[in-house]
C-alpha atoms as a PDB file:
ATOM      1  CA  UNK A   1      -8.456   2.525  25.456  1.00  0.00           C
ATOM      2  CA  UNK A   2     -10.299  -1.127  24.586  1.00  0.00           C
ATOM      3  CA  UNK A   3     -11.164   0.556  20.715  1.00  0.00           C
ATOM      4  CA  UNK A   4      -7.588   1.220  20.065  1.00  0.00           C
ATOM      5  CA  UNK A   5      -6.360  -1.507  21.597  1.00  0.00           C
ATOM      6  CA  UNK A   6      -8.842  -3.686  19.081  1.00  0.00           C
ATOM      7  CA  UNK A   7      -8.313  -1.482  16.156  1.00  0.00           C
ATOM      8  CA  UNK A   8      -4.549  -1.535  16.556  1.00  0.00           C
ATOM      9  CA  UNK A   9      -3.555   1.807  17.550  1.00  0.00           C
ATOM     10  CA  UNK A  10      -6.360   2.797  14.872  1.00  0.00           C
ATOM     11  CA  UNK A  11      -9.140   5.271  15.754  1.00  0.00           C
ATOM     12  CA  UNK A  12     -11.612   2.932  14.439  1.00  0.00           C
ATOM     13  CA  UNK A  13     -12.239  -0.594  12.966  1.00  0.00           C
ATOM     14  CA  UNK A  14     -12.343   0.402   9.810  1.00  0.00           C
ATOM     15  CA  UNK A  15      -9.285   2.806   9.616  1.00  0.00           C
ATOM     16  CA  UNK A  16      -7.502  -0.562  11.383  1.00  0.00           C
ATOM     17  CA  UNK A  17      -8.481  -2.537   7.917  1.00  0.00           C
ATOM     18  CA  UNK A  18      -7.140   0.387   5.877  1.00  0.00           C
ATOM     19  CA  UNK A  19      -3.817   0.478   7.346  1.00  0.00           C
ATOM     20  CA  UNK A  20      -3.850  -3.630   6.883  1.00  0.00           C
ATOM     21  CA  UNK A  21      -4.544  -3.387   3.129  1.00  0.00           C
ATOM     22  CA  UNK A  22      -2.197  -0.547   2.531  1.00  0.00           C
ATOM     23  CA  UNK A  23       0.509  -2.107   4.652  1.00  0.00           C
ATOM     24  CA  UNK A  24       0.009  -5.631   2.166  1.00  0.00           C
ATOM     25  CA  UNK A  25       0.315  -3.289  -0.548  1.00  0.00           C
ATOM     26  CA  UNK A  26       3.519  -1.384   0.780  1.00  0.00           C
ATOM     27  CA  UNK A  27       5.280  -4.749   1.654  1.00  0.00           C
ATOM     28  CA  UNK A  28       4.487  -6.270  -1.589  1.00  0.00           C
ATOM     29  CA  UNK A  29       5.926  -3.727  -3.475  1.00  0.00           C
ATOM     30  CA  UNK A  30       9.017  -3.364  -1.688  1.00  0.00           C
ATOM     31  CA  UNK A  31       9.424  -7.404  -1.854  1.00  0.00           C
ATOM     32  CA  UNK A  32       9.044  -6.976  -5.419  1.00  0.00           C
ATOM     33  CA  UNK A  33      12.290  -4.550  -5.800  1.00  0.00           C
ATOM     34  CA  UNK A  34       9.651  -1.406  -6.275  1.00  0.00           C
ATOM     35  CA  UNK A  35       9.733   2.144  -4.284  1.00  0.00           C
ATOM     36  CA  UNK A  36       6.305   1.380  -2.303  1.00  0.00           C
ATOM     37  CA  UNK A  37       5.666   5.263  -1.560  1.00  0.00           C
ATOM     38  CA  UNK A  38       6.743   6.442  -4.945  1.00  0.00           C
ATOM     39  CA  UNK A  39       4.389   3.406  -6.812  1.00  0.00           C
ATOM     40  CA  UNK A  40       1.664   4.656  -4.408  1.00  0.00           C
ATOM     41  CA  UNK A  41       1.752   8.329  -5.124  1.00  0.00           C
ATOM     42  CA  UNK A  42       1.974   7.793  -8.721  1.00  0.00           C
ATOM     43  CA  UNK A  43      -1.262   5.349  -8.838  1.00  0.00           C
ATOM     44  CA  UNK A  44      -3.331   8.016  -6.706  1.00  0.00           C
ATOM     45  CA  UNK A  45      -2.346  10.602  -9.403  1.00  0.00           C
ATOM     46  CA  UNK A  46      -3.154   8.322 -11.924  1.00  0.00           C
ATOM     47  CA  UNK A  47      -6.616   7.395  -9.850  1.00  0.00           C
ATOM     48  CA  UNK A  48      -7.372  11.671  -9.684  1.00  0.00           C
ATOM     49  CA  UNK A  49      -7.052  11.788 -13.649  1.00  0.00           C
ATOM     50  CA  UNK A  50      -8.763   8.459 -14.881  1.00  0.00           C
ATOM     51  CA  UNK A  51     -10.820   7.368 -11.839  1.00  0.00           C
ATOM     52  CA  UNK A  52      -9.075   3.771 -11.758  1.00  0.00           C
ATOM     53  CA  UNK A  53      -6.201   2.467  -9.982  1.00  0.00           C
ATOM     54  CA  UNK A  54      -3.510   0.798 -11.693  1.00  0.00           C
ATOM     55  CA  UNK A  55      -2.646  -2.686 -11.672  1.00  0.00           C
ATOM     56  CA  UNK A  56       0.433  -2.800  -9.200  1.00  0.00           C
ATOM     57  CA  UNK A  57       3.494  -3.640 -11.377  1.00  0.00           C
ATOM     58  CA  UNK A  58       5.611  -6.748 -11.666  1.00  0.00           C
ATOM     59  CA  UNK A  59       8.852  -7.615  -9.647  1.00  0.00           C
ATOM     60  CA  UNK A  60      11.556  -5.807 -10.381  1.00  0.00           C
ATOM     61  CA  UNK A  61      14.540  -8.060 -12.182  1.00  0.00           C
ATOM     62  CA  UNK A  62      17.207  -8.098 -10.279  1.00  0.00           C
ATOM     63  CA  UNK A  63      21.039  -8.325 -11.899  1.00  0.00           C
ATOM     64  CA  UNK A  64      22.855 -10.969 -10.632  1.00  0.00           C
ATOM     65  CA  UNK A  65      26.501 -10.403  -9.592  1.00  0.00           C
END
């Protein structure tokens, strides 16, 4: 109960710090105007064929109105 209460809901430390980074990474691209799950899957499918991740792409521009 103390381990997941420390690794937030996690099952370990470490799985706690991989939610944290991919959370950053989710947030930042839907800040930026992007579809965070759709940028995601397409850099892992791009990380199974090369063996590097992409850089994550620039804000989106939005139209003013």
């Amino acid at each position: 109960m103390v381990l997941r209460k420390n690794s937030q809901s996690n099952r370990s430390e470490r799985g706690a710090a991989t939610q944290s980074v991919l959370m950053s990474v989710y947030r930042t691209l839907k800040l930026s105007g992007h579809d965070p799950l759709g940028v995601m899957v397409e850099a892992l499918r791009g990380y199974m064929q090369t063996g590097e991740l992409p850089p994550l792409p620039g804000a989106v521009a939005v139209a003013e109105g």
